[in-house]
PDB file of N, CA and C in Angstrom:
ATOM      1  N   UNK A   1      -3.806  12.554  -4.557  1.00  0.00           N
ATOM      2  CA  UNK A   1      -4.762  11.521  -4.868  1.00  0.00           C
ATOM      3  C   UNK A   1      -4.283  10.227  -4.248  1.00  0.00           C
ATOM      4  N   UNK A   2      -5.314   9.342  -4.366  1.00  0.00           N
ATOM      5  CA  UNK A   2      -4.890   8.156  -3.639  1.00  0.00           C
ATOM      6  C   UNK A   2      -5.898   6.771  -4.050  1.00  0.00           C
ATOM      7  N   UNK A   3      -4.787   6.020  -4.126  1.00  0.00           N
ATOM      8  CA  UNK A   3      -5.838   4.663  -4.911  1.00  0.00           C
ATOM      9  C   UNK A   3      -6.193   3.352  -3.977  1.00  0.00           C
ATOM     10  N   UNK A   4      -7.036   2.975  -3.525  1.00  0.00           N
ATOM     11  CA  UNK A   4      -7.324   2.223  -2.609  1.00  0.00           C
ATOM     12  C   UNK A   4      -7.225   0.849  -3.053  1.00  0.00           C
ATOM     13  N   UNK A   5      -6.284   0.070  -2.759  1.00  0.00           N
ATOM     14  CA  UNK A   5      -5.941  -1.421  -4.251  1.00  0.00           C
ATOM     15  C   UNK A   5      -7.166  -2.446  -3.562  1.00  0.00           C
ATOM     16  N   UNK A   6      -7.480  -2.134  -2.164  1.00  0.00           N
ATOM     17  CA  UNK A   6      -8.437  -3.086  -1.911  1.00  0.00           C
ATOM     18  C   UNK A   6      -9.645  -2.824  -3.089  1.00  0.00           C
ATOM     19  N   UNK A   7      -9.908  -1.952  -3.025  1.00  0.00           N
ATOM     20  CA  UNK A   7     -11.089  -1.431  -4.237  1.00  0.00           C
ATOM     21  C   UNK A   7     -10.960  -1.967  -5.401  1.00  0.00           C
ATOM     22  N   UNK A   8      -9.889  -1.067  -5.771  1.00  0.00           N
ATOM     23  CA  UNK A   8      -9.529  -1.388  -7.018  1.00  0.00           C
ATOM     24  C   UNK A   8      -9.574  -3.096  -8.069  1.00  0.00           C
ATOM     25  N   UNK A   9     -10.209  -3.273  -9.174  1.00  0.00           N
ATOM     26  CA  UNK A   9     -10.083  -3.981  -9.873  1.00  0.00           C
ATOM     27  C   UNK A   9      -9.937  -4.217 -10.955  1.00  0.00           C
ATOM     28  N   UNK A  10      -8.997  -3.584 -10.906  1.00  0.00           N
ATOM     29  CA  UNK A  10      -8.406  -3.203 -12.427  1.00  0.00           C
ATOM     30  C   UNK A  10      -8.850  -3.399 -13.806  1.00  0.00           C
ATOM     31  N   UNK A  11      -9.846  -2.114 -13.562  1.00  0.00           N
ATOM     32  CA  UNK A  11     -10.852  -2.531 -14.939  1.00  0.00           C
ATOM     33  C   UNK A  11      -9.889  -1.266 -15.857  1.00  0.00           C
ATOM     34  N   UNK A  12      -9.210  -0.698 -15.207  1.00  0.00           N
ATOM     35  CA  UNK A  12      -8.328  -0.023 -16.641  1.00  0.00           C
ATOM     36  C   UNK A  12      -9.533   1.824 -17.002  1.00  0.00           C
ATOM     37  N   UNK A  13     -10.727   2.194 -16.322  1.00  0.00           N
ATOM     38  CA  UNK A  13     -11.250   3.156 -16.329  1.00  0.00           C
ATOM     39  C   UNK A  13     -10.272   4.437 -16.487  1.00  0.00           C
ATOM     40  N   UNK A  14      -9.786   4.339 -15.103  1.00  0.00           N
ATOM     41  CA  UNK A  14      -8.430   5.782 -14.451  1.00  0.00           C
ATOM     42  C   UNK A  14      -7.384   5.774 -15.574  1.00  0.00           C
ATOM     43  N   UNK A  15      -6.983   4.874 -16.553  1.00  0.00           N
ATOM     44  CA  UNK A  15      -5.762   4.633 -17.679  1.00  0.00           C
ATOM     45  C   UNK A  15      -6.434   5.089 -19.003  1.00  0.00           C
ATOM     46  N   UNK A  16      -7.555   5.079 -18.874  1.00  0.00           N
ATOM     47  CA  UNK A  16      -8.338   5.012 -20.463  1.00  0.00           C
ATOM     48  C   UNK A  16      -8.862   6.804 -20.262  1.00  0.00           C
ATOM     49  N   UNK A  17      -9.220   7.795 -19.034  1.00  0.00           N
ATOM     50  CA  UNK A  17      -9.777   8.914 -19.189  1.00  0.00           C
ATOM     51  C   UNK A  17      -8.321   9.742 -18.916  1.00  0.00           C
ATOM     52  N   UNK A  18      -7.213   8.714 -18.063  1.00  0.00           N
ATOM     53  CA  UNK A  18      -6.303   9.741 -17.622  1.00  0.00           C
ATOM     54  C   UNK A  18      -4.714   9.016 -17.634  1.00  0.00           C
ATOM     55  N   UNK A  19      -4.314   8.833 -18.581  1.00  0.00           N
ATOM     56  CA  UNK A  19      -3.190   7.748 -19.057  1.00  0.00           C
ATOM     57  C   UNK A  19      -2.187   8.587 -18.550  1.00  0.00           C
ATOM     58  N   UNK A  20      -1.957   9.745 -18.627  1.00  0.00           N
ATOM     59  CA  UNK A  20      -0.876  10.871 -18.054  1.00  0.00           C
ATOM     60  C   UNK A  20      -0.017  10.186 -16.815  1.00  0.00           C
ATOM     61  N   UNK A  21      -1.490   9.961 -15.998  1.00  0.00           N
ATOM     62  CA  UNK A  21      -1.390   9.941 -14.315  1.00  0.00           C
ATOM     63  C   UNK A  21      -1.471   8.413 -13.821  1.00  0.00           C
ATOM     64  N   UNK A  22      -2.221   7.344 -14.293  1.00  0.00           N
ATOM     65  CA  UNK A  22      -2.303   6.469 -13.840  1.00  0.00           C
ATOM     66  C   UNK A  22      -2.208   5.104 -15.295  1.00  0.00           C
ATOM     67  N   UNK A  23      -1.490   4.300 -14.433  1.00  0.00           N
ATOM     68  CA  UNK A  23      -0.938   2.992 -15.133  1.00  0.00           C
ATOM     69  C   UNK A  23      -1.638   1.633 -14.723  1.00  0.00           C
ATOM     70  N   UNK A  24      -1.412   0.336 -14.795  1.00  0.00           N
ATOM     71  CA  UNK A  24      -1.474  -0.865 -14.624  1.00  0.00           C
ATOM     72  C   UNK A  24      -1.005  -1.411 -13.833  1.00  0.00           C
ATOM     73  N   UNK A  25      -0.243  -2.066 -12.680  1.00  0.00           N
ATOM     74  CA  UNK A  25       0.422  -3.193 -11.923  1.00  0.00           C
ATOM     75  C   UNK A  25       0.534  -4.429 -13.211  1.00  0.00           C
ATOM     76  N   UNK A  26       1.192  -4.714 -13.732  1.00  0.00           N
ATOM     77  CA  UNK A  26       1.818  -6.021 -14.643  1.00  0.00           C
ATOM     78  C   UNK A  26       1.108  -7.327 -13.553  1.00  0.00           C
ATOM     79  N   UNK A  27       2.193  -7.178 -12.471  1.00  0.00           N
ATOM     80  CA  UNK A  27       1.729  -8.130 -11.719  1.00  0.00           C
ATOM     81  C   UNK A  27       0.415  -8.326 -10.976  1.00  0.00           C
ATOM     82  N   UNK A  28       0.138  -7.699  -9.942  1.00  0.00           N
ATOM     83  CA  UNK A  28      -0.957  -6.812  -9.390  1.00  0.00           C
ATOM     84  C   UNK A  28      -2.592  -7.199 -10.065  1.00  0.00           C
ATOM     85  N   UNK A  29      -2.421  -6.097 -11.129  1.00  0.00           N
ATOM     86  CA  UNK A  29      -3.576  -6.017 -11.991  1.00  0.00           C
ATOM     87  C   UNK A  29      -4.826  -4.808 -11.441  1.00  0.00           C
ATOM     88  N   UNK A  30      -3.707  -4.166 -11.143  1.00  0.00           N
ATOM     89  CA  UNK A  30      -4.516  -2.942 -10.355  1.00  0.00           C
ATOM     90  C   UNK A  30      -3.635  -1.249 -10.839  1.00  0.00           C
ATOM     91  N   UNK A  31      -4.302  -0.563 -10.568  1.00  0.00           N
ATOM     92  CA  UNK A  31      -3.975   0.597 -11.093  1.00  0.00           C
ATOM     93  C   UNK A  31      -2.822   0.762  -9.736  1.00  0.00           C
ATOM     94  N   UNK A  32      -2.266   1.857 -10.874  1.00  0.00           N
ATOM     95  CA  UNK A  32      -1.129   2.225 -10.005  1.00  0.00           C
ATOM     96  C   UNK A  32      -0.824   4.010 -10.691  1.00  0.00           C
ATOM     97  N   UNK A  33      -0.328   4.788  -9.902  1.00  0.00           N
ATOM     98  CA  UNK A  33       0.086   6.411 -10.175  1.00  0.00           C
ATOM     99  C   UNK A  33       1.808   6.126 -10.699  1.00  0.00           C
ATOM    100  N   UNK A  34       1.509   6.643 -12.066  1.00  0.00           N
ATOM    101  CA  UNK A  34       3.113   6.605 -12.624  1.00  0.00           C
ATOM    102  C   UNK A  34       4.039   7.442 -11.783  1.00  0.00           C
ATOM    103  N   UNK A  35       5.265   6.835 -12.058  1.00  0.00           N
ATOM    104  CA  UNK A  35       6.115   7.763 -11.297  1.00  0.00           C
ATOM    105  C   UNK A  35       6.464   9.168 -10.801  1.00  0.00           C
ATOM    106  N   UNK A  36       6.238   9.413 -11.900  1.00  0.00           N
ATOM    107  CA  UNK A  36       6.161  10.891 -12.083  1.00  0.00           C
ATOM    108  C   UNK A  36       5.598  11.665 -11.004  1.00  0.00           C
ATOM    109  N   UNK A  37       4.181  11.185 -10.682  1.00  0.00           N
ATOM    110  CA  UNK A  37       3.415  12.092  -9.717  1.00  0.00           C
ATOM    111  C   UNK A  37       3.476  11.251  -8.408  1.00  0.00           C
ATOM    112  N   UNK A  38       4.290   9.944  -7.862  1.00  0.00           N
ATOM    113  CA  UNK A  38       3.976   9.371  -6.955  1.00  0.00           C
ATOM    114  C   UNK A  38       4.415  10.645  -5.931  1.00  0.00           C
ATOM    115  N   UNK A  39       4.477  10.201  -4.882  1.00  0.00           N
ATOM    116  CA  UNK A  39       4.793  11.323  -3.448  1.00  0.00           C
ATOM    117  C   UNK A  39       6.432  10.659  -2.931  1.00  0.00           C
ATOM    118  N   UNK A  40       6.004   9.166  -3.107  1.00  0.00           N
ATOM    119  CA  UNK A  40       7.569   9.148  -2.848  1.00  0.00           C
ATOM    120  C   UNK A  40       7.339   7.545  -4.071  1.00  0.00           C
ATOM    121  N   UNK A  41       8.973   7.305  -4.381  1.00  0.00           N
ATOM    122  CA  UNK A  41       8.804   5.996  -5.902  1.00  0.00           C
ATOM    123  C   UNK A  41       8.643   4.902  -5.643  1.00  0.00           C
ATOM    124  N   UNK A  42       8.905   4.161  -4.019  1.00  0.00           N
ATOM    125  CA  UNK A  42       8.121   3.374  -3.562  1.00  0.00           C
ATOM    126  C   UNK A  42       6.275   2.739  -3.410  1.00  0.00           C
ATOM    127  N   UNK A  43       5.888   4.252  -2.954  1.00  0.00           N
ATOM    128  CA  UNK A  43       4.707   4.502  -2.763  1.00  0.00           C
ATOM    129  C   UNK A  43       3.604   4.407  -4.045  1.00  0.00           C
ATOM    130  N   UNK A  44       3.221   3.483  -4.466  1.00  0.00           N
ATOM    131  CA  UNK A  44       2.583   3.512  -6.086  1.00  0.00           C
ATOM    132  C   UNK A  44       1.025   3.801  -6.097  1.00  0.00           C
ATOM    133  N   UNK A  45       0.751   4.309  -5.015  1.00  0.00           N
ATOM    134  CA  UNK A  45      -1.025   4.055  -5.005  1.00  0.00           C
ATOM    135  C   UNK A  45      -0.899   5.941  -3.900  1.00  0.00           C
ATOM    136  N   UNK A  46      -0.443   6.466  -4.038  1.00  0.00           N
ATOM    137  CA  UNK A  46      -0.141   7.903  -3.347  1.00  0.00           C
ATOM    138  C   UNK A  46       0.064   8.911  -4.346  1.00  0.00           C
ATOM    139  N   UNK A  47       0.084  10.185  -4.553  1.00  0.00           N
ATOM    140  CA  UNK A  47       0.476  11.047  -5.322  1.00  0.00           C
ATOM    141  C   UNK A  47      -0.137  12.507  -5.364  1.00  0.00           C
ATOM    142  N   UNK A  48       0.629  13.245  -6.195  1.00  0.00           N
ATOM    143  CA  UNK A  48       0.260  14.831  -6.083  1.00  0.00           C
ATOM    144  C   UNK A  48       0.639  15.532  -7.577  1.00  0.00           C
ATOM    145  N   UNK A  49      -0.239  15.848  -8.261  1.00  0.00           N
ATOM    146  CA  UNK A  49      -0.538  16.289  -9.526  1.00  0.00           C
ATOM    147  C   UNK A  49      -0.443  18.011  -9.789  1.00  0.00           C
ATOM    148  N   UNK A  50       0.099  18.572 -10.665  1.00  0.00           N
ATOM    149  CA  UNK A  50      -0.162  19.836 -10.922  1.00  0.00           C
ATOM    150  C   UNK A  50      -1.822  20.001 -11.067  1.00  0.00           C
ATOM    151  N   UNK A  51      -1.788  21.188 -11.185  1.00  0.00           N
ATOM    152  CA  UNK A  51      -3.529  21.913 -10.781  1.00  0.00           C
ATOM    153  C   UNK A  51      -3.903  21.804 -12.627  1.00  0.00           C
ATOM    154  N   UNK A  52      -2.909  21.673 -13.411  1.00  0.00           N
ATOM    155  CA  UNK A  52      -3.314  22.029 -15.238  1.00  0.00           C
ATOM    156  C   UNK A  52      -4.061  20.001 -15.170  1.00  0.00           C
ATOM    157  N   UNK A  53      -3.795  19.171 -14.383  1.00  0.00           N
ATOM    158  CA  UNK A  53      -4.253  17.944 -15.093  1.00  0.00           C
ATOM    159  C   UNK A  53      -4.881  17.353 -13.566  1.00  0.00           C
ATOM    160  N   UNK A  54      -5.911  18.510 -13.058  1.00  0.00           N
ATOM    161  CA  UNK A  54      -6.634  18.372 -12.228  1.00  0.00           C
ATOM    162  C   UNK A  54      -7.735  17.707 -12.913  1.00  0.00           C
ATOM    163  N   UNK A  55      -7.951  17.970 -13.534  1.00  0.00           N
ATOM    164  CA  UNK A  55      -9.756  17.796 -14.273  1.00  0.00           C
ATOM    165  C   UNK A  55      -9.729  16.227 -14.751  1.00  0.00           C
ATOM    166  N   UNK A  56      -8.490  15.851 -15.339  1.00  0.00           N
ATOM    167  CA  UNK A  56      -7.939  14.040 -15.868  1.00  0.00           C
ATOM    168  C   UNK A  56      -8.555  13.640 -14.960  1.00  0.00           C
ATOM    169  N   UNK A  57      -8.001  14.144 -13.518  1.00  0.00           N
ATOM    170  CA  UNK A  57      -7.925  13.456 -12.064  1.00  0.00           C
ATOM    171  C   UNK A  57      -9.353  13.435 -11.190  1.00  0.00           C
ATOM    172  N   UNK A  58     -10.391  14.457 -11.859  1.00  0.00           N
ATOM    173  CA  UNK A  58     -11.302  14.686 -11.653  1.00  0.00           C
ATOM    174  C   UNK A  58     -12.518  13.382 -12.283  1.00  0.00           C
ATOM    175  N   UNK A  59     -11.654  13.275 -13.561  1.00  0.00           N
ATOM    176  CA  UNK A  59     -12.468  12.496 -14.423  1.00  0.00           C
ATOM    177  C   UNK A  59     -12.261  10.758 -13.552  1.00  0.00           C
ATOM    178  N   UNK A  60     -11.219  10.622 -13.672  1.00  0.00           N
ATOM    179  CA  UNK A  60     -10.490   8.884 -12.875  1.00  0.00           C
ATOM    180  C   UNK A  60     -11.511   8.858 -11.881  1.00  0.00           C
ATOM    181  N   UNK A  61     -11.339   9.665 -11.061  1.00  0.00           N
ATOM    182  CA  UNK A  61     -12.127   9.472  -9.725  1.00  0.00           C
ATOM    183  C   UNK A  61     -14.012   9.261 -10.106  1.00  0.00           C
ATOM    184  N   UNK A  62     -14.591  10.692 -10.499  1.00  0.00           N
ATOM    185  CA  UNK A  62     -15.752   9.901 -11.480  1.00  0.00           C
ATOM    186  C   UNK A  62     -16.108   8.584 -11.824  1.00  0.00           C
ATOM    187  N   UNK A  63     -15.210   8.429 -12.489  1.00  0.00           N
ATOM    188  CA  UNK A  63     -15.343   7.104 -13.621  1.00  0.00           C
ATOM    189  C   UNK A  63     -15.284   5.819 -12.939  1.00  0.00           C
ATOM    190  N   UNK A  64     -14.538   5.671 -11.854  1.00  0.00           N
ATOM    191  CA  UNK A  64     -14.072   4.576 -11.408  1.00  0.00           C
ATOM    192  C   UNK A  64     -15.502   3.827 -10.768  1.00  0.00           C
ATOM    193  N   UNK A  65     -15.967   2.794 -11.069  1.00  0.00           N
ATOM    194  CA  UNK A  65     -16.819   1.798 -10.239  1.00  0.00           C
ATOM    195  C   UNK A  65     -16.545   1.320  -8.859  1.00  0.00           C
ATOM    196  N   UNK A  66     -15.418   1.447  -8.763  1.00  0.00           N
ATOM    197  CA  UNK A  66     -15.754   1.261  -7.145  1.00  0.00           C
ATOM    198  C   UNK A  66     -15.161   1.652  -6.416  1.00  0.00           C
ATOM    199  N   UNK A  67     -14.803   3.289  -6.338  1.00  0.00           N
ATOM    200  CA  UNK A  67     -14.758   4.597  -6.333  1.00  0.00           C
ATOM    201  C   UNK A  67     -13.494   4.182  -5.298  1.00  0.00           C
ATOM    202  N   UNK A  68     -12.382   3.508  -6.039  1.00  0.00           N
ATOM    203  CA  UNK A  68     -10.947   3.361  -5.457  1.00  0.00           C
ATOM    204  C   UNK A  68     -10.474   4.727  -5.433  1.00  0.00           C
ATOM    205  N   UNK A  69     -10.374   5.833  -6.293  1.00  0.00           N
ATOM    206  CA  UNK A  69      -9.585   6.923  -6.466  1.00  0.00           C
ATOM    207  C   UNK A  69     -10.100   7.673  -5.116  1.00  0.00           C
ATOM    208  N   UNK A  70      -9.868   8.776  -4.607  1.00  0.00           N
ATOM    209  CA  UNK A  70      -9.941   9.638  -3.792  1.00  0.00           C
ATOM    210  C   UNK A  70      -9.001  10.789  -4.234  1.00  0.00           C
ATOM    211  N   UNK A  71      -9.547  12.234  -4.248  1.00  0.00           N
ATOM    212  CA  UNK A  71      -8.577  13.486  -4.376  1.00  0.00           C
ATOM    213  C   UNK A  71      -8.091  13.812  -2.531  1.00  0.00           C
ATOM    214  N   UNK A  72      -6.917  13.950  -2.398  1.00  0.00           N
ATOM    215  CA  UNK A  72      -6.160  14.367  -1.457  1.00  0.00           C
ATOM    216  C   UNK A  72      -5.592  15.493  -1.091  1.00  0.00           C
ATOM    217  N   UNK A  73      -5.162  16.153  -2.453  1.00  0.00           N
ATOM    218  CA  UNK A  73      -4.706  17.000  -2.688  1.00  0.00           C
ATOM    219  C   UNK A  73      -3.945  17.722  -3.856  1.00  0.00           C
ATOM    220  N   UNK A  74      -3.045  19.024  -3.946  1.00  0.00           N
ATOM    221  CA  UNK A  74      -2.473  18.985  -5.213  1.00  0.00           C
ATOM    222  C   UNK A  74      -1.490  19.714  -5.233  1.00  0.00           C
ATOM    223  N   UNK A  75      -0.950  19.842  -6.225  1.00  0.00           N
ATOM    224  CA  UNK A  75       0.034  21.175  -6.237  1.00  0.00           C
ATOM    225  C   UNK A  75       0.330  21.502  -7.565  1.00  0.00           C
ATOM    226  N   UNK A  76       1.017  22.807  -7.272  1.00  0.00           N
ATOM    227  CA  UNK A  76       1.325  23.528  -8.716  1.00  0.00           C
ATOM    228  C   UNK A  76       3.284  23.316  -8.582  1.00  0.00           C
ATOM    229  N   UNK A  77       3.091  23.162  -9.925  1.00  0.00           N
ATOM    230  CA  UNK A  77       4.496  22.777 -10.835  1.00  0.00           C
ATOM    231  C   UNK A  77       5.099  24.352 -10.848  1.00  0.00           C
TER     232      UNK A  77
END
């Protein structure tokens, strides 16, 4: 998955259907992919999710107004 911060305006949608996977920027004020699933721990707007919390990821992307999320890809744990 992948979060586009130009898009993004951190209305908090992707945190409220899928808190697992995606967080806040403090500073920022934009969503960001918790560590956990980033691709690398630099990279905060990149990531790759097991296939069991596909559907969260399904939902973020949905939900989002101004359709920052994008699916990329995935993998199994």
């Amino acid at each position: 998955m992948k979060i586009d911060w130009k898009k993004c305006i951190g209305c908090m949608s992707c945190v409220a259907v899928c808190p697992e996977v995606f967080d806040i920027d403090e500073n920022e004020q934009r969503a960001i992919i918790k560590e956990r699933y980033r691709r690398t721990l630099q990279d905060f707007t990149t990531g790759m999710v097991p296939s069991s919390i596909m559907e969260c990821i399904k939902d973020a992307v949905e939900i989002c107004p101004t359709s920052a999320i994008t699916m990329v890809g995935s993998k199994e744990e």
